[in-house]
C-alpha atoms as a PDB file:
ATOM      1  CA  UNK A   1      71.268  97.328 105.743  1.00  0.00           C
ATOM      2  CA  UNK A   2      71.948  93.948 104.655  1.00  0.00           C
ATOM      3  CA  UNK A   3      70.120  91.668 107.143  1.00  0.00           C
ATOM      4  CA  UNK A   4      72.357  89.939 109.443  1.00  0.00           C
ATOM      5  CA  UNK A   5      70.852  86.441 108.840  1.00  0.00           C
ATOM      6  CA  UNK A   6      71.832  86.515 105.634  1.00  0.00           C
ATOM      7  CA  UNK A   7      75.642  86.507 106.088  1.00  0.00           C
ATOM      8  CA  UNK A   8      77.169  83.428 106.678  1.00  0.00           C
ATOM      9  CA  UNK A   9      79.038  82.227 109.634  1.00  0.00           C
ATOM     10  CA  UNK A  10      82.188  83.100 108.027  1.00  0.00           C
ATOM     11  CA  UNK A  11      81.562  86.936 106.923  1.00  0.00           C
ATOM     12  CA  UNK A  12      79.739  87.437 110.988  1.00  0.00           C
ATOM     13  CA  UNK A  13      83.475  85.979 112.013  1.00  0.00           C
ATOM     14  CA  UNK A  14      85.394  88.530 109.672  1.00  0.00           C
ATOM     15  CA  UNK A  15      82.814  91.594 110.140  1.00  0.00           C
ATOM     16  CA  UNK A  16      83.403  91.446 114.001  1.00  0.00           C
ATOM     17  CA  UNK A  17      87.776  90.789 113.180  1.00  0.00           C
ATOM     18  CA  UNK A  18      87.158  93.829 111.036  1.00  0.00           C
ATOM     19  CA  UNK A  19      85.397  95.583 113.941  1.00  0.00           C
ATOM     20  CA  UNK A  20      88.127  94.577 116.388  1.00  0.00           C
ATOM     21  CA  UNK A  21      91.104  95.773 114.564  1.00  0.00           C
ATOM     22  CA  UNK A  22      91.908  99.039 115.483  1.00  0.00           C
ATOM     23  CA  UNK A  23      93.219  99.713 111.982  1.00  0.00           C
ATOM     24  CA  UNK A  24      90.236  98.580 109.655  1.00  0.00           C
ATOM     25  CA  UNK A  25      87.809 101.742 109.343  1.00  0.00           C
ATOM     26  CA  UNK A  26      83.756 101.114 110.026  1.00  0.00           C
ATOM     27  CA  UNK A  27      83.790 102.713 105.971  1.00  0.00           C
ATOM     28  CA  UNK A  28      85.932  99.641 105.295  1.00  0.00           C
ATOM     29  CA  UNK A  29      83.152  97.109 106.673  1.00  0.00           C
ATOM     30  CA  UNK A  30      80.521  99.014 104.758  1.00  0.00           C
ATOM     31  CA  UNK A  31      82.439  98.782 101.763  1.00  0.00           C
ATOM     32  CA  UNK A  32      82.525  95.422 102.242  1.00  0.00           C
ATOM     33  CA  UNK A  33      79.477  93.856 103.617  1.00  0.00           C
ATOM     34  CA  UNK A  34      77.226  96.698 103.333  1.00  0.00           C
ATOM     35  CA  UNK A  35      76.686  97.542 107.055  1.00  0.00           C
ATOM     36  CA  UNK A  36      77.215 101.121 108.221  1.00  0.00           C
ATOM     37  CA  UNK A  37      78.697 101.978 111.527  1.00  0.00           C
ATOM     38  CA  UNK A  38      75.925 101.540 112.983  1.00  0.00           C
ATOM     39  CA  UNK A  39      74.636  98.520 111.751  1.00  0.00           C
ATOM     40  CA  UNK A  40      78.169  97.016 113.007  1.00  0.00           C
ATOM     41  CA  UNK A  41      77.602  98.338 116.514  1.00  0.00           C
ATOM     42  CA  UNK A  42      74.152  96.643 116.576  1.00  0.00           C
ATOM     43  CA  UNK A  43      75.515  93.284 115.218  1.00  0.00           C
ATOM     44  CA  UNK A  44      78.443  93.507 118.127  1.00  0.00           C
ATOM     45  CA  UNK A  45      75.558  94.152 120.561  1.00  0.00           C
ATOM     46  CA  UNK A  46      74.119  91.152 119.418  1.00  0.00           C
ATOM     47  CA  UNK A  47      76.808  88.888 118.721  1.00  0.00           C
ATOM     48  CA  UNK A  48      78.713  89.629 121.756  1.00  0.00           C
ATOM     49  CA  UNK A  49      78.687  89.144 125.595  1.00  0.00           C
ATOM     50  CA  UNK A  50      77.597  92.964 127.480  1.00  0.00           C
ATOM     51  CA  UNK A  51      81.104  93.053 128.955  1.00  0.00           C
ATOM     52  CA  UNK A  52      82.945  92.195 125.799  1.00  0.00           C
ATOM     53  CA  UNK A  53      80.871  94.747 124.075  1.00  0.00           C
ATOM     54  CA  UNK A  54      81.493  97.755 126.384  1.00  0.00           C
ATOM     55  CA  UNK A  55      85.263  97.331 126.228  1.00  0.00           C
ATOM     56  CA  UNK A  56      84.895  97.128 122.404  1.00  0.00           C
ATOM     57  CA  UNK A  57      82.770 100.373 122.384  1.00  0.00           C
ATOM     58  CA  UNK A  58      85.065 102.281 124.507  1.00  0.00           C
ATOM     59  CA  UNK A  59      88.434 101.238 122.036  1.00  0.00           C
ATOM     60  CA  UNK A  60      86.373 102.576 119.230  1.00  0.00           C
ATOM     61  CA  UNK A  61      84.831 105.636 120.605  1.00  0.00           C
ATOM     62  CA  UNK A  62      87.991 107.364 121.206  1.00  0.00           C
ATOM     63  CA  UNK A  63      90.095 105.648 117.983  1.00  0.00           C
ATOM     64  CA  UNK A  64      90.476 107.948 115.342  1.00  0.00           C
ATOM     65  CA  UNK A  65      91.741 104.884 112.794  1.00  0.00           C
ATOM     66  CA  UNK A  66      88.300 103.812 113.029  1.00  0.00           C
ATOM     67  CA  UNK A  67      87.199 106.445 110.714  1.00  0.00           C
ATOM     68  CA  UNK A  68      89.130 107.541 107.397  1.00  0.00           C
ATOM     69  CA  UNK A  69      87.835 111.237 108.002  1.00  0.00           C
ATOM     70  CA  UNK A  70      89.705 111.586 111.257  1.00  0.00           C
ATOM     71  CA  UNK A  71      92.450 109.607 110.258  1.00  0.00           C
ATOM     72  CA  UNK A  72      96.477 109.985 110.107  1.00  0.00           C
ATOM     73  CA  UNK A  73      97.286 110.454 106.409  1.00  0.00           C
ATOM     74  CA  UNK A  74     100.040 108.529 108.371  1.00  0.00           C
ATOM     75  CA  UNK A  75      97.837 104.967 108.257  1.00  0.00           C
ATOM     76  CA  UNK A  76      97.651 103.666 105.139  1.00  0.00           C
ATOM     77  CA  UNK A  77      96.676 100.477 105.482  1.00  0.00           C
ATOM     78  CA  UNK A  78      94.036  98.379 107.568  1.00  0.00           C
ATOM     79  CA  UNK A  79      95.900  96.456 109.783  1.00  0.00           C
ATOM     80  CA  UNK A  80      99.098  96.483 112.095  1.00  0.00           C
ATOM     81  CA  UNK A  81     102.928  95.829 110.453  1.00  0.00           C
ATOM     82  CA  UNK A  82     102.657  92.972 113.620  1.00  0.00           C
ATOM     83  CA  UNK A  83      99.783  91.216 112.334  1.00  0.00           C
ATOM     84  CA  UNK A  84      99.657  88.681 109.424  1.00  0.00           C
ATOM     85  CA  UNK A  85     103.177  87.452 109.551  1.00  0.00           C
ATOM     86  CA  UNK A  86     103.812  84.333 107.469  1.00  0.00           C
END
């Protein structure tokens, strides 16, 4: 695991977006920063309020976007058609 106090400010901001999105898989953050899905779950534990961080774990626990083996060969990309609009 890539220790958490060496990301910066600004990849702690976009691993816990990534985390958030239903879309974006926990293999995409691993790609990405090097933290495995549970490595995210302890840096959301730490970097969040409890309350904020139950709600989170119960959206993930049952999404099947979350992880590319249980996904829809339907989703093929990491984030909603509603989201990034210029």
């Amino acid at each position: 695991m890539k220790s958490i106090k060496h990301f910066s400010a600004e990849d702690l901001c976009r691993v816990i977006e990534m985390a958030w999105e239903d879309r974006t898989p926990f293999e995409a953050i691993e790609y990405q920063f090097g933290l495995t899905e549970s490595d995210t779950i302890n840096l959301m534990r730490t970097h969040m309020q409890p309350g904020s961080f139950r709600l989170w774990r119960e959206r993930v626990t049952e999404r099947k976007t979350k992880h590319l083996k249980l996904r829809s060969s339907d989703v093929s990309r990491a984030y909603s058609s509603r989201q990034y609009k210029v």
